[in-house]
PDB file of N, CA and C in Angstrom:
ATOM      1  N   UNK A   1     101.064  65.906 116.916  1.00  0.00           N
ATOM      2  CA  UNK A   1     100.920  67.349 116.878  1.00  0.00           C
ATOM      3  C   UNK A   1     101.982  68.005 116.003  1.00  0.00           C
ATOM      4  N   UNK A   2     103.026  67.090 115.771  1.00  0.00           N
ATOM      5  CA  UNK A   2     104.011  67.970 115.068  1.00  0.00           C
ATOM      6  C   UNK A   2     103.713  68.003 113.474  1.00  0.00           C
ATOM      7  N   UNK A   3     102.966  67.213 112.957  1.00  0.00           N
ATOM      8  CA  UNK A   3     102.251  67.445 111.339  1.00  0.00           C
ATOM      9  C   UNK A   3     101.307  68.534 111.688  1.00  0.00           C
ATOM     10  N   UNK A   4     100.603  69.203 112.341  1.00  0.00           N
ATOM     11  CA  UNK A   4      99.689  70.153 112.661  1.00  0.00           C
ATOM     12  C   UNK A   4     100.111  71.436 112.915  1.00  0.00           C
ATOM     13  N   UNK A   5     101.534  71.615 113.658  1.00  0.00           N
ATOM     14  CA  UNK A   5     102.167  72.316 113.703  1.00  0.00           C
ATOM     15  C   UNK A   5     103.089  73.149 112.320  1.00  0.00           C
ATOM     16  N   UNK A   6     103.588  72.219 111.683  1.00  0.00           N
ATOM     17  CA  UNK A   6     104.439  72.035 110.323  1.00  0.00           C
ATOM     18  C   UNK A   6     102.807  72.081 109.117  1.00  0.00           C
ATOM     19  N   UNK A   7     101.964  72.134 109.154  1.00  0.00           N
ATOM     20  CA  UNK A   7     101.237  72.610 108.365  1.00  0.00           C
ATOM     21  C   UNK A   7     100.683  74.110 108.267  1.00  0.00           C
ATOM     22  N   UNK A   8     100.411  74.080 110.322  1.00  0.00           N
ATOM     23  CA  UNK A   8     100.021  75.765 110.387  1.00  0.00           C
ATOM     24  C   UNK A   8     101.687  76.294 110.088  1.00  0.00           C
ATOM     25  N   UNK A   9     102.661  76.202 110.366  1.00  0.00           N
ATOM     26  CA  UNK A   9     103.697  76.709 110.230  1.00  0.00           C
ATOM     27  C   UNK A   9     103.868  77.385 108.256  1.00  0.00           C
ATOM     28  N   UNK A  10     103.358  76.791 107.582  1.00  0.00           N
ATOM     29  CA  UNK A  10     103.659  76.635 106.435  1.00  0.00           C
ATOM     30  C   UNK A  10     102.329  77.597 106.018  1.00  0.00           C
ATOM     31  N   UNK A  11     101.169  77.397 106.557  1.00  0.00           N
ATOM     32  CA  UNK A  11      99.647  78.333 106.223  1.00  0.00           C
ATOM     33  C   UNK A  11     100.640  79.936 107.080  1.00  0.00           C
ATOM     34  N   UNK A  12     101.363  79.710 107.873  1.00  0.00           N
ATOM     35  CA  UNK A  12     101.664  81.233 108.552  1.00  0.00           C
ATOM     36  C   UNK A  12     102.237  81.769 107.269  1.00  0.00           C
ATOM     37  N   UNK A  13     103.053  81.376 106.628  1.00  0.00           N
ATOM     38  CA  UNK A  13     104.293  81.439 105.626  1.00  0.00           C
ATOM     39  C   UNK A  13     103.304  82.438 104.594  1.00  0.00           C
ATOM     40  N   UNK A  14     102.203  81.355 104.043  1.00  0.00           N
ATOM     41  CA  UNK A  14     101.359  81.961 102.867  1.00  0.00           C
ATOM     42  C   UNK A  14     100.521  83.581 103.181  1.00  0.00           C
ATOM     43  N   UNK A  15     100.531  83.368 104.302  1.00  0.00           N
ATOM     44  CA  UNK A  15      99.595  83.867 104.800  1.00  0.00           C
ATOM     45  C   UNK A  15     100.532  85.387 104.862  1.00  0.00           C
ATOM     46  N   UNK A  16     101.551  85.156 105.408  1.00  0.00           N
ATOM     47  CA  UNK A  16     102.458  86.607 105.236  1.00  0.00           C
ATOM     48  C   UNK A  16     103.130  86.721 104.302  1.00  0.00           C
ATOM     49  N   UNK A  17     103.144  85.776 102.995  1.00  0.00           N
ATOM     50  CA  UNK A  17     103.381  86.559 101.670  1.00  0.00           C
ATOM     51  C   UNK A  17     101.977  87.273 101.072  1.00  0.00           C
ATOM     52  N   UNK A  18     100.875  86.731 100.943  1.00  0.00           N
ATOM     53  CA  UNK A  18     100.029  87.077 100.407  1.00  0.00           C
ATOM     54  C   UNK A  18      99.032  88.415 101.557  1.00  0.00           C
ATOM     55  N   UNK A  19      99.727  89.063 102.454  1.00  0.00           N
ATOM     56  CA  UNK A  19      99.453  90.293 103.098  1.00  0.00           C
ATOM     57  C   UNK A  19     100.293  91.361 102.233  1.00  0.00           C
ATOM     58  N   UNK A  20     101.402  90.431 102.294  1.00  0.00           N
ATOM     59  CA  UNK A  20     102.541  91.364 101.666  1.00  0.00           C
ATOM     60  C   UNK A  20     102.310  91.973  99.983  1.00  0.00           C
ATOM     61  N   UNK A  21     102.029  91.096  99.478  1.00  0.00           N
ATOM     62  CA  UNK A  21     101.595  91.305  98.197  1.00  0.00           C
ATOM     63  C   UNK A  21     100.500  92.121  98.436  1.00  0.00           C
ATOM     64  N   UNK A  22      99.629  92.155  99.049  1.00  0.00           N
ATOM     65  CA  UNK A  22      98.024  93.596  99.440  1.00  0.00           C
ATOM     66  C   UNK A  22      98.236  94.151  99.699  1.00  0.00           C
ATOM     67  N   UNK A  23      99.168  94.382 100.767  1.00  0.00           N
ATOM     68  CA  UNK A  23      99.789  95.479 100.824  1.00  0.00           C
ATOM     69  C   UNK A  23     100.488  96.538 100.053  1.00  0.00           C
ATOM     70  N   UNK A  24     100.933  95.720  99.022  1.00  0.00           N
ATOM     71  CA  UNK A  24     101.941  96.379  97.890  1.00  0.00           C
ATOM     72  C   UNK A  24     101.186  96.496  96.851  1.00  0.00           C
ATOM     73  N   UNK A  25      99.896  95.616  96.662  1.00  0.00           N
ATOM     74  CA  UNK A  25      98.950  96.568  95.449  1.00  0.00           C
ATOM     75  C   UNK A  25      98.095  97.451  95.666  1.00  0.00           C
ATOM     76  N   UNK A  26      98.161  97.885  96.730  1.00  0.00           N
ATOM     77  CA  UNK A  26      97.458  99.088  97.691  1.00  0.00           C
ATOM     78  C   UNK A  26      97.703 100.339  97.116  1.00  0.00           C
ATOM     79  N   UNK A  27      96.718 101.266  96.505  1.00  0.00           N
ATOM     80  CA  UNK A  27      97.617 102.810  96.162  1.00  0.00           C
ATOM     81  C   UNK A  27      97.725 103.466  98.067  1.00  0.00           C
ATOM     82  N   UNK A  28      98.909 104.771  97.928  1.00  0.00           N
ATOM     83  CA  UNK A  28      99.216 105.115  98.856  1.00  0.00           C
ATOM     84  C   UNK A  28      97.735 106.243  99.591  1.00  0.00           C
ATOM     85  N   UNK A  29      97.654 106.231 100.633  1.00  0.00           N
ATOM     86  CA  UNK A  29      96.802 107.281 101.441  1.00  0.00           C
ATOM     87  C   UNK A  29      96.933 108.696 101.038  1.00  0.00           C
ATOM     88  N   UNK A  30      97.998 109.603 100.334  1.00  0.00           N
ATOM     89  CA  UNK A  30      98.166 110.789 100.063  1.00  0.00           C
ATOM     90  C   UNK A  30      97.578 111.156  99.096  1.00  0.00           C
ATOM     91  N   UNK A  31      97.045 109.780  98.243  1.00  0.00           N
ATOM     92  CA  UNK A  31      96.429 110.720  97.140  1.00  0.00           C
ATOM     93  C   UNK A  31      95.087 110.680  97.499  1.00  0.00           C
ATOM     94  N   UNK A  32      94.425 109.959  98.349  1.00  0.00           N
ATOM     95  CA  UNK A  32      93.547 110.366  99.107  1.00  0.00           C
ATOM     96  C   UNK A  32      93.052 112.123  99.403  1.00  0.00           C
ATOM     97  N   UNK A  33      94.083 112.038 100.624  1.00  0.00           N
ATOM     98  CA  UNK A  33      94.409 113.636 101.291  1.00  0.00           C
ATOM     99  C   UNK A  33      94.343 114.798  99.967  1.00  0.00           C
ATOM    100  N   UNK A  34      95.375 114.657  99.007  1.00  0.00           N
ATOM    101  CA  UNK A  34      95.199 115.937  98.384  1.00  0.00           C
ATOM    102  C   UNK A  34      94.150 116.031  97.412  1.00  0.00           C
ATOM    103  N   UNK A  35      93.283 114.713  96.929  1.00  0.00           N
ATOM    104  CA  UNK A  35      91.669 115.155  96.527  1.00  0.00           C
ATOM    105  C   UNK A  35      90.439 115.084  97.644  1.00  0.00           C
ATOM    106  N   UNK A  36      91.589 115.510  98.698  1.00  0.00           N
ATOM    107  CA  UNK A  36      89.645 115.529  99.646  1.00  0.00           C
ATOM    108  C   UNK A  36      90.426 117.365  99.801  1.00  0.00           C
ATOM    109  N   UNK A  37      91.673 117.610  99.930  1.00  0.00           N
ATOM    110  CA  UNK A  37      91.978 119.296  99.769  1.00  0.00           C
ATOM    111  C   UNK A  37      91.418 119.969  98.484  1.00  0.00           C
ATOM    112  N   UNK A  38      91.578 119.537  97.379  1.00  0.00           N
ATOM    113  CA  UNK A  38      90.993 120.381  96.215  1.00  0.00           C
ATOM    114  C   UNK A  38      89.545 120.264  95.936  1.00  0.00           C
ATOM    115  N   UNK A  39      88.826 119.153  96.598  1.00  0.00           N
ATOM    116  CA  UNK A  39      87.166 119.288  96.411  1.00  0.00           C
ATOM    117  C   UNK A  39      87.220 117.752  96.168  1.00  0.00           C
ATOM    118  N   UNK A  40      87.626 116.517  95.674  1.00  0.00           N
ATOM    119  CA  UNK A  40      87.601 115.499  94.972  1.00  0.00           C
ATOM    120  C   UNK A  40      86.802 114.688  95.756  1.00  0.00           C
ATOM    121  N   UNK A  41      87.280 115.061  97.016  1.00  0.00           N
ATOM    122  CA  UNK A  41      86.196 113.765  97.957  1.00  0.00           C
ATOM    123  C   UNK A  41      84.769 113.448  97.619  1.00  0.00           C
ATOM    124  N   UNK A  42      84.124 114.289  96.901  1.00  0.00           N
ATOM    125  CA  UNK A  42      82.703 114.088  96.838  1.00  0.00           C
ATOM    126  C   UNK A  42      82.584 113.166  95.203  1.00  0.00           C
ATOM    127  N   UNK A  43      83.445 112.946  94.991  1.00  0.00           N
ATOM    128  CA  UNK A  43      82.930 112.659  93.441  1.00  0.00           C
ATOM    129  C   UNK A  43      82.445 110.926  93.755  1.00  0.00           C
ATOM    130  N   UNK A  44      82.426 110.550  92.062  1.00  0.00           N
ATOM    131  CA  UNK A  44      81.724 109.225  92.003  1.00  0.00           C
ATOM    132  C   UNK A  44      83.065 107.699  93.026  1.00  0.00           C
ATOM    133  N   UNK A  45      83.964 108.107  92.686  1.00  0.00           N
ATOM    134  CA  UNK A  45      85.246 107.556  93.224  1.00  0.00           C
ATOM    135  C   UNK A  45      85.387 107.299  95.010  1.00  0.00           C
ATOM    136  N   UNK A  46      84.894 108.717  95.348  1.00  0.00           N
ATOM    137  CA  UNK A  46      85.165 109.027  96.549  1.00  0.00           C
ATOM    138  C   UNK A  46      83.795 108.268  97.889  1.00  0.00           C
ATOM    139  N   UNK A  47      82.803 108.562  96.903  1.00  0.00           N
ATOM    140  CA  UNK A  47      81.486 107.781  97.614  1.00  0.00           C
ATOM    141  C   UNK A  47      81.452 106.247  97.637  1.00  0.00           C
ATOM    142  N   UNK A  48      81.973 105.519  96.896  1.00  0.00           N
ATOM    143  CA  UNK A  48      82.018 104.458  95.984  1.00  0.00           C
ATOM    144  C   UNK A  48      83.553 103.340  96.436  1.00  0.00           C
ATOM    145  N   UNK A  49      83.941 103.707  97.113  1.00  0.00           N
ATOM    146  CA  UNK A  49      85.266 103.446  97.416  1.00  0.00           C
ATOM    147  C   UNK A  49      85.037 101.842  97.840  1.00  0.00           C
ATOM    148  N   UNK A  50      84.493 101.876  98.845  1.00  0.00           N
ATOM    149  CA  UNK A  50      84.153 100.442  99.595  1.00  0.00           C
ATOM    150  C   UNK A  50      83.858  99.558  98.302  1.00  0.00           C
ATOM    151  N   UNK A  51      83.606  99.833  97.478  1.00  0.00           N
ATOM    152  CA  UNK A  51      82.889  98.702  95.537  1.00  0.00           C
ATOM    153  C   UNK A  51      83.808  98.534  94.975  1.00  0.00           C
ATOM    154  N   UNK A  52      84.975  99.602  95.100  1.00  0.00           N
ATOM    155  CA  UNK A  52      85.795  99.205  94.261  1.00  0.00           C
ATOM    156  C   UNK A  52      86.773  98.377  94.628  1.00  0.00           C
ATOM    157  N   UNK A  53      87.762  98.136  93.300  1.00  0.00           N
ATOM    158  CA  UNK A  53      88.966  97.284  93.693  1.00  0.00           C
ATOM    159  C   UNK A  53      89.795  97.636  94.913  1.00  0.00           C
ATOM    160  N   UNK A  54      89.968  98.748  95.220  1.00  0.00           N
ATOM    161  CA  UNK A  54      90.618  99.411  96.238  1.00  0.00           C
ATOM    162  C   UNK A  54      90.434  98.805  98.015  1.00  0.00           C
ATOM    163  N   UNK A  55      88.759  98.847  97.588  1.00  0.00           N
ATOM    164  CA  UNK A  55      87.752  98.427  99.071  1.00  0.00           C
ATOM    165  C   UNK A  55      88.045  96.883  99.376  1.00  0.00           C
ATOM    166  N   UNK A  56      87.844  96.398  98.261  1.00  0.00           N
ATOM    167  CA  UNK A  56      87.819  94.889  98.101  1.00  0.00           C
ATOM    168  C   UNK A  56      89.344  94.314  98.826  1.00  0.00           C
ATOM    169  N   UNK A  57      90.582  95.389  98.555  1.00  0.00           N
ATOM    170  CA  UNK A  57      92.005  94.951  98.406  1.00  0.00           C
ATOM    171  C   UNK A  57      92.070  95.394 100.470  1.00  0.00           C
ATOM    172  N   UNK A  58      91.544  96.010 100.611  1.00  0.00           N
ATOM    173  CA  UNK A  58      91.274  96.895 101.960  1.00  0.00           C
ATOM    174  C   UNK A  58      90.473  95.483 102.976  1.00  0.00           C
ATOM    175  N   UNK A  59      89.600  94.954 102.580  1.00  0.00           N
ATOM    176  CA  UNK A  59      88.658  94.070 103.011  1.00  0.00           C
ATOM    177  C   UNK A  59      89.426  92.737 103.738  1.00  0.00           C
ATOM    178  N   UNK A  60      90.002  92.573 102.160  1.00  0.00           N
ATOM    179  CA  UNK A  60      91.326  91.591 102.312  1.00  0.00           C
ATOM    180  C   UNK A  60      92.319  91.192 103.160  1.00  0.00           C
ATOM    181  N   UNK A  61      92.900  92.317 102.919  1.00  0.00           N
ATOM    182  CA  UNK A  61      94.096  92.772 103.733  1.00  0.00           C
ATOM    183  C   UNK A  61      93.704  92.388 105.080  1.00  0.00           C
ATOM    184  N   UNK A  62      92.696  93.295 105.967  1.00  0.00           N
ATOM    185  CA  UNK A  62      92.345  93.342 107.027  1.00  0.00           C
ATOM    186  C   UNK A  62      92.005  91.357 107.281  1.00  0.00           C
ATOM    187  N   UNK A  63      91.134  91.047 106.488  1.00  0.00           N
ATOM    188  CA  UNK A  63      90.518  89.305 106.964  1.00  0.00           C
ATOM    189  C   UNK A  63      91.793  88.555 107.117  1.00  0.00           C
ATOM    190  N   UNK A  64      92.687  88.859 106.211  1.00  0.00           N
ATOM    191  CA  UNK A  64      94.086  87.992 106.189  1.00  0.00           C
ATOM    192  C   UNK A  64      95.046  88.404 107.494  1.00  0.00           C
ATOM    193  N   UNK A  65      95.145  89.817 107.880  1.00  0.00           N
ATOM    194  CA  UNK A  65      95.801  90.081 108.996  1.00  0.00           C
ATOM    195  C   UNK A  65      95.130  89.243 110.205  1.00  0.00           C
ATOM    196  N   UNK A  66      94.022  88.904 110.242  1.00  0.00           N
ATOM    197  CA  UNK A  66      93.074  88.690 111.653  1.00  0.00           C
ATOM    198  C   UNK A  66      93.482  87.068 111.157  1.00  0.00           C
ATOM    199  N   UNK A  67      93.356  86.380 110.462  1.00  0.00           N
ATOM    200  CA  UNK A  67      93.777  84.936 110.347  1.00  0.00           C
ATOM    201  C   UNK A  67      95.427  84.457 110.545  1.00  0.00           C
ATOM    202  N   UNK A  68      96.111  85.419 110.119  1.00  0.00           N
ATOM    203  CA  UNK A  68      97.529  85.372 110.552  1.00  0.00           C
ATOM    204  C   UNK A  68      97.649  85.590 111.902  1.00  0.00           C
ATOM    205  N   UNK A  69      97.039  86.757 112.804  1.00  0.00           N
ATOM    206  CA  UNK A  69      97.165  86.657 113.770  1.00  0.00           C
ATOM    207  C   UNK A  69      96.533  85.645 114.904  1.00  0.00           C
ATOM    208  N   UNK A  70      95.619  85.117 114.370  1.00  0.00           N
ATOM    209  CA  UNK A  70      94.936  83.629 114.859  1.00  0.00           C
ATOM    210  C   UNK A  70      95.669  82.400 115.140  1.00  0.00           C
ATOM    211  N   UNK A  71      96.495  82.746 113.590  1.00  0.00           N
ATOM    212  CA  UNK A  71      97.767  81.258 113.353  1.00  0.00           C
ATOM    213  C   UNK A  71      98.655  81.397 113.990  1.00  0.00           C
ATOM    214  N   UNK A  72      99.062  82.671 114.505  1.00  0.00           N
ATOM    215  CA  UNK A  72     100.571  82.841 115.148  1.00  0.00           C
ATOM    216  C   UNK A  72      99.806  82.484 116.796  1.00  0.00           C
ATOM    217  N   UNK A  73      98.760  82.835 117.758  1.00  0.00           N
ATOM    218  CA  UNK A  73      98.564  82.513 118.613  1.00  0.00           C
ATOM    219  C   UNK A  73      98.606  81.172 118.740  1.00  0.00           C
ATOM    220  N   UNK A  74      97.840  80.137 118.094  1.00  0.00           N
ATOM    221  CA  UNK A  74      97.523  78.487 117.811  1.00  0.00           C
ATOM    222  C   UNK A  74      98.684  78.429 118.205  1.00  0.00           C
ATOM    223  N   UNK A  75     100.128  78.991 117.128  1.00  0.00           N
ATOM    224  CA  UNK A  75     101.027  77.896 117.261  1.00  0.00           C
ATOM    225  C   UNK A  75     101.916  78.376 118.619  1.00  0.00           C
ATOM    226  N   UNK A  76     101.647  79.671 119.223  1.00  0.00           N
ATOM    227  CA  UNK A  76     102.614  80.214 120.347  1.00  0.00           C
ATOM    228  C   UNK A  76     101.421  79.696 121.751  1.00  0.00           C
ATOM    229  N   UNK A  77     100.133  78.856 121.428  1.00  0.00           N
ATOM    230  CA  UNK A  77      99.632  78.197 122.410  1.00  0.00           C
ATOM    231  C   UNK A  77     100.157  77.465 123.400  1.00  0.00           C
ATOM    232  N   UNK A  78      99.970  77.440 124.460  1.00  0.00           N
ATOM    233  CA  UNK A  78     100.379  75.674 125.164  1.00  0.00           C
ATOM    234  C   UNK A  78     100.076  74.413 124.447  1.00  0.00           C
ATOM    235  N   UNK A  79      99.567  74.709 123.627  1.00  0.00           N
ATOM    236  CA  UNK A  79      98.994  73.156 122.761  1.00  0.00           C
ATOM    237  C   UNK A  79     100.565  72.633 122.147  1.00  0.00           C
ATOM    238  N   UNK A  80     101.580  73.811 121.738  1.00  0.00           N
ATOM    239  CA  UNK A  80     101.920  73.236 120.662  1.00  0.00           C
ATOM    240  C   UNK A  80     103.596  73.574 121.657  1.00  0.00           C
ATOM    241  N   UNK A  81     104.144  74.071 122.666  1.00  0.00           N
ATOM    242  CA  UNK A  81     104.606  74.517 123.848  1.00  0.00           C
ATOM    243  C   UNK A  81     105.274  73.258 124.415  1.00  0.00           C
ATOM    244  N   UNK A  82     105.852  72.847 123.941  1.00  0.00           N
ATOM    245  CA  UNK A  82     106.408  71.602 124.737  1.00  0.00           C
ATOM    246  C   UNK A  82     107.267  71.308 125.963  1.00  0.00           C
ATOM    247  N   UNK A  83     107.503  72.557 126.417  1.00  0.00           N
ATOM    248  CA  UNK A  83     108.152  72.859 127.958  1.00  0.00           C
ATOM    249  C   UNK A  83     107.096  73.247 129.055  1.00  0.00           C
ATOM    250  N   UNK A  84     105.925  73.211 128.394  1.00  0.00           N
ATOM    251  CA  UNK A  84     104.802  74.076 129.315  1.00  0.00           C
ATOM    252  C   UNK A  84     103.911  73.046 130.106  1.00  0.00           C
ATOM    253  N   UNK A  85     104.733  73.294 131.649  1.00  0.00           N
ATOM    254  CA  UNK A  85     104.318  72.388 132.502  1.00  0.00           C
ATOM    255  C   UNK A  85     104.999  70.942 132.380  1.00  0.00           C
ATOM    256  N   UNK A  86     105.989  70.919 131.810  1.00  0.00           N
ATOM    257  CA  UNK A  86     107.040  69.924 131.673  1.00  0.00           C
ATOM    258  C   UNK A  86     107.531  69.671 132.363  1.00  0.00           C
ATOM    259  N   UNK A  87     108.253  69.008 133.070  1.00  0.00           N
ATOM    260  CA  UNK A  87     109.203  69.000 134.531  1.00  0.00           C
ATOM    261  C   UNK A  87     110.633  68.228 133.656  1.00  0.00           C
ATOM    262  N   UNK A  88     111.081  68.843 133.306  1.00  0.00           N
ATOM    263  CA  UNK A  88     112.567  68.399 132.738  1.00  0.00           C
ATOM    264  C   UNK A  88     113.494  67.763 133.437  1.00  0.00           C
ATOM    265  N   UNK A  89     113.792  68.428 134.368  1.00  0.00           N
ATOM    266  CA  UNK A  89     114.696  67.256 135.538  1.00  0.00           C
ATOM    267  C   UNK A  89     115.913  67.865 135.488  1.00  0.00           C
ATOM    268  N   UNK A  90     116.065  68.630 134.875  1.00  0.00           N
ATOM    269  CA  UNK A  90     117.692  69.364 134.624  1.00  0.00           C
ATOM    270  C   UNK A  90     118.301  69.943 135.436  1.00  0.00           C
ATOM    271  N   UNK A  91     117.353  70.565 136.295  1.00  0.00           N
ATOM    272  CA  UNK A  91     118.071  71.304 137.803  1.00  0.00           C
ATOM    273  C   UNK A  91     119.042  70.337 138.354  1.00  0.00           C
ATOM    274  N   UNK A  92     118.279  69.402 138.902  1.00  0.00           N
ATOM    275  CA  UNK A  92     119.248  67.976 139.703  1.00  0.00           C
ATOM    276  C   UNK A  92     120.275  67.806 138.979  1.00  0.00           C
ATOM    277  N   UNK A  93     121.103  67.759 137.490  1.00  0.00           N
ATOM    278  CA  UNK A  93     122.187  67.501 136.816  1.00  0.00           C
ATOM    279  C   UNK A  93     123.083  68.374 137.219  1.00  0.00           C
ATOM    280  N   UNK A  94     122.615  69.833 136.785  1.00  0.00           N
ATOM    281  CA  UNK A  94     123.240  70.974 136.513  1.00  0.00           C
ATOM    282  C   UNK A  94     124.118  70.818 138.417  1.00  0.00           C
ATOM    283  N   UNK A  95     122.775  70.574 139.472  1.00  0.00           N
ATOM    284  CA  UNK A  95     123.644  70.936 140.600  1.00  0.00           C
ATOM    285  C   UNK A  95     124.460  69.407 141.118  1.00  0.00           C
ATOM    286  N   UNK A  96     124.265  68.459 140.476  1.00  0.00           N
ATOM    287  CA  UNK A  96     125.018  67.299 140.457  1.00  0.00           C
ATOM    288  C   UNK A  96     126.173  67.654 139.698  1.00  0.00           C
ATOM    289  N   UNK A  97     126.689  68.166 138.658  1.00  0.00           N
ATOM    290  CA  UNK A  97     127.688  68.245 138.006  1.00  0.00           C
ATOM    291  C   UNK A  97     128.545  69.022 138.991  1.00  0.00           C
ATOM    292  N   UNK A  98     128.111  70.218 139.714  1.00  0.00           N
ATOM    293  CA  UNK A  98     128.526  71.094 140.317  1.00  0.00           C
ATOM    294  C   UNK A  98     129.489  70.547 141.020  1.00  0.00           C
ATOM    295  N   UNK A  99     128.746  70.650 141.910  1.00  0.00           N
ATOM    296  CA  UNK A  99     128.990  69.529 143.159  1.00  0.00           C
ATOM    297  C   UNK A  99     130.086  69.271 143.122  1.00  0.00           C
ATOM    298  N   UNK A 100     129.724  68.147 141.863  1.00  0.00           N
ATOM    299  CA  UNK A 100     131.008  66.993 141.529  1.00  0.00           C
ATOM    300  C   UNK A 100     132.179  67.467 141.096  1.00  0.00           C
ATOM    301  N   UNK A 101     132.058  68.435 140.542  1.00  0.00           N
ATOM    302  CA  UNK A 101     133.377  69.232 140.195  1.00  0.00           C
ATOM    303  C   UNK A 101     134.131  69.900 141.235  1.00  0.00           C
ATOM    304  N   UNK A 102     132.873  70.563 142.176  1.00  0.00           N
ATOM    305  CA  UNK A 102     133.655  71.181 143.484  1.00  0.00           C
ATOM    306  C   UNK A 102     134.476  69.850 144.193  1.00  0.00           C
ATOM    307  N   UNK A 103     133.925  68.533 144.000  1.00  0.00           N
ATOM    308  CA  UNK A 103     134.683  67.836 144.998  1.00  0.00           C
ATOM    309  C   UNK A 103     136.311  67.665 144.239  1.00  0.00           C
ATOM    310  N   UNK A 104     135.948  67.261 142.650  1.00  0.00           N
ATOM    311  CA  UNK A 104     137.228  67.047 141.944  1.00  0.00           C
ATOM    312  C   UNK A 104     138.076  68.164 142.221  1.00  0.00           C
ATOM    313  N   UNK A 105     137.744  69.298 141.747  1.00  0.00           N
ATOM    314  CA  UNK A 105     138.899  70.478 142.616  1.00  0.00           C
ATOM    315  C   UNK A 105     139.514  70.462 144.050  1.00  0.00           C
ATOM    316  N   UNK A 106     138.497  70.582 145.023  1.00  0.00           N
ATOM    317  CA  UNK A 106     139.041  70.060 146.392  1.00  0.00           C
ATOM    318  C   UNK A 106     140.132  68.895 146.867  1.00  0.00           C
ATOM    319  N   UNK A 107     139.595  67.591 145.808  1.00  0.00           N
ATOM    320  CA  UNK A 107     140.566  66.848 146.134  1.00  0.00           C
ATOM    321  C   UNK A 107     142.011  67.110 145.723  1.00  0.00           C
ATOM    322  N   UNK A 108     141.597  67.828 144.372  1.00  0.00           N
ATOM    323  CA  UNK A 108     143.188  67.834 143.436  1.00  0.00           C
ATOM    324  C   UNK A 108     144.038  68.846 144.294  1.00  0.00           C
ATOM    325  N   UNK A 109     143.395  69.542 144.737  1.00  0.00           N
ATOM    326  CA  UNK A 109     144.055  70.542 145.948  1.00  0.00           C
ATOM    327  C   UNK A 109     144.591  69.894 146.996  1.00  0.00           C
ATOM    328  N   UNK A 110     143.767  69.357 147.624  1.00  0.00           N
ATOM    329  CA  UNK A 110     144.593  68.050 148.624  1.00  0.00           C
ATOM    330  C   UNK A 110     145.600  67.129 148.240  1.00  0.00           C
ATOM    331  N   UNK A 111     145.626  66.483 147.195  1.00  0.00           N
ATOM    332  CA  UNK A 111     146.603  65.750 146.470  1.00  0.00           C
ATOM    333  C   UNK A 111     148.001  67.281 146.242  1.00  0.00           C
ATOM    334  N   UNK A 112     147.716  68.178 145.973  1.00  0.00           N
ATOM    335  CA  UNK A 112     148.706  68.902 145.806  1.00  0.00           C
ATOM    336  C   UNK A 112     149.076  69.535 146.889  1.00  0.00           C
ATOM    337  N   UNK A 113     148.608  69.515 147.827  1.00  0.00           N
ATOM    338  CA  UNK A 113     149.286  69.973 148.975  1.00  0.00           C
ATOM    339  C   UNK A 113     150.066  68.733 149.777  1.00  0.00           C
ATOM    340  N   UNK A 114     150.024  67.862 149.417  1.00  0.00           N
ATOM    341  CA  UNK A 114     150.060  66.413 150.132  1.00  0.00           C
ATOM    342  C   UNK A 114     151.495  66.381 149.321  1.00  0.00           C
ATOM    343  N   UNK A 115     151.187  66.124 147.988  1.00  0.00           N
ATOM    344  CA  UNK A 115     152.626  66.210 147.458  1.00  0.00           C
ATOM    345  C   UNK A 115     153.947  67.395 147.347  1.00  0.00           C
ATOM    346  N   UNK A 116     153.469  68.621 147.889  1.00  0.00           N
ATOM    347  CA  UNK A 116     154.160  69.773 148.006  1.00  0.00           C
ATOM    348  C   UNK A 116     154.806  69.562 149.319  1.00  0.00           C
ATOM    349  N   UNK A 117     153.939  68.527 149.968  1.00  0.00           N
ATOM    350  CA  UNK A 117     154.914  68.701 151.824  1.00  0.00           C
ATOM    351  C   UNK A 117     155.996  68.142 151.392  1.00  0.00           C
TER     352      UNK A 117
END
């Protein structure tokens, strides 16, 4: 699983440069707004939008966001989750070490009171 992982890992990579780049050949929404204020919305441009390069870059954008967000679930799955439903065993150490330390203190305390009489 870990070549499957390290491949989608690497398709996530492409996948959020090449949003990034659509994003950035995108013209901005305002020039939108101020030709639908002076009358512009109706023209050949304005009906036509979805044909053009603009629609196409719009189309894009959106299919590539929905596949990135596909890839990032896959890999934040339990499939790929390697603690999930794991039983590690680490509790028992952590309170074994404890322990063991509380006893090493206790004793060294006893040894020092032993030698202080």
């Amino acid at each position: 699983m870990d070549v499957l992982e390290m491949i989608l890992g690497i398709v996530l990579v492409i996948l959020g440069l090449a949003i990034t780049l659509l994003v950035m050949m995108q013209e901005g929404k305002s020039a939108g707004l101020s030709g639908s204020i002076s009358g512009m919305a109706d023209s050949y441009w304005g009906k036509n939008k979805a044909r053009s390069m603009e629609g196409a870059l719009q189309k894009a954008t959106t299919w590539l966001v929905v596949v990135f967000f596909v890839v990032c679930l896959l890999l934040n799955s339990s499939i790929f989750n390697k603690t999930a439903g794991a039983d590690t065993g680490n509790t028992g150490t952590v309170e074994t070490t404890t322990a063991a330390a509380a006893e090493t203190t206790t004793e060294a305390a006893a040894e020092a009171t032993t030698e202080a009489e």
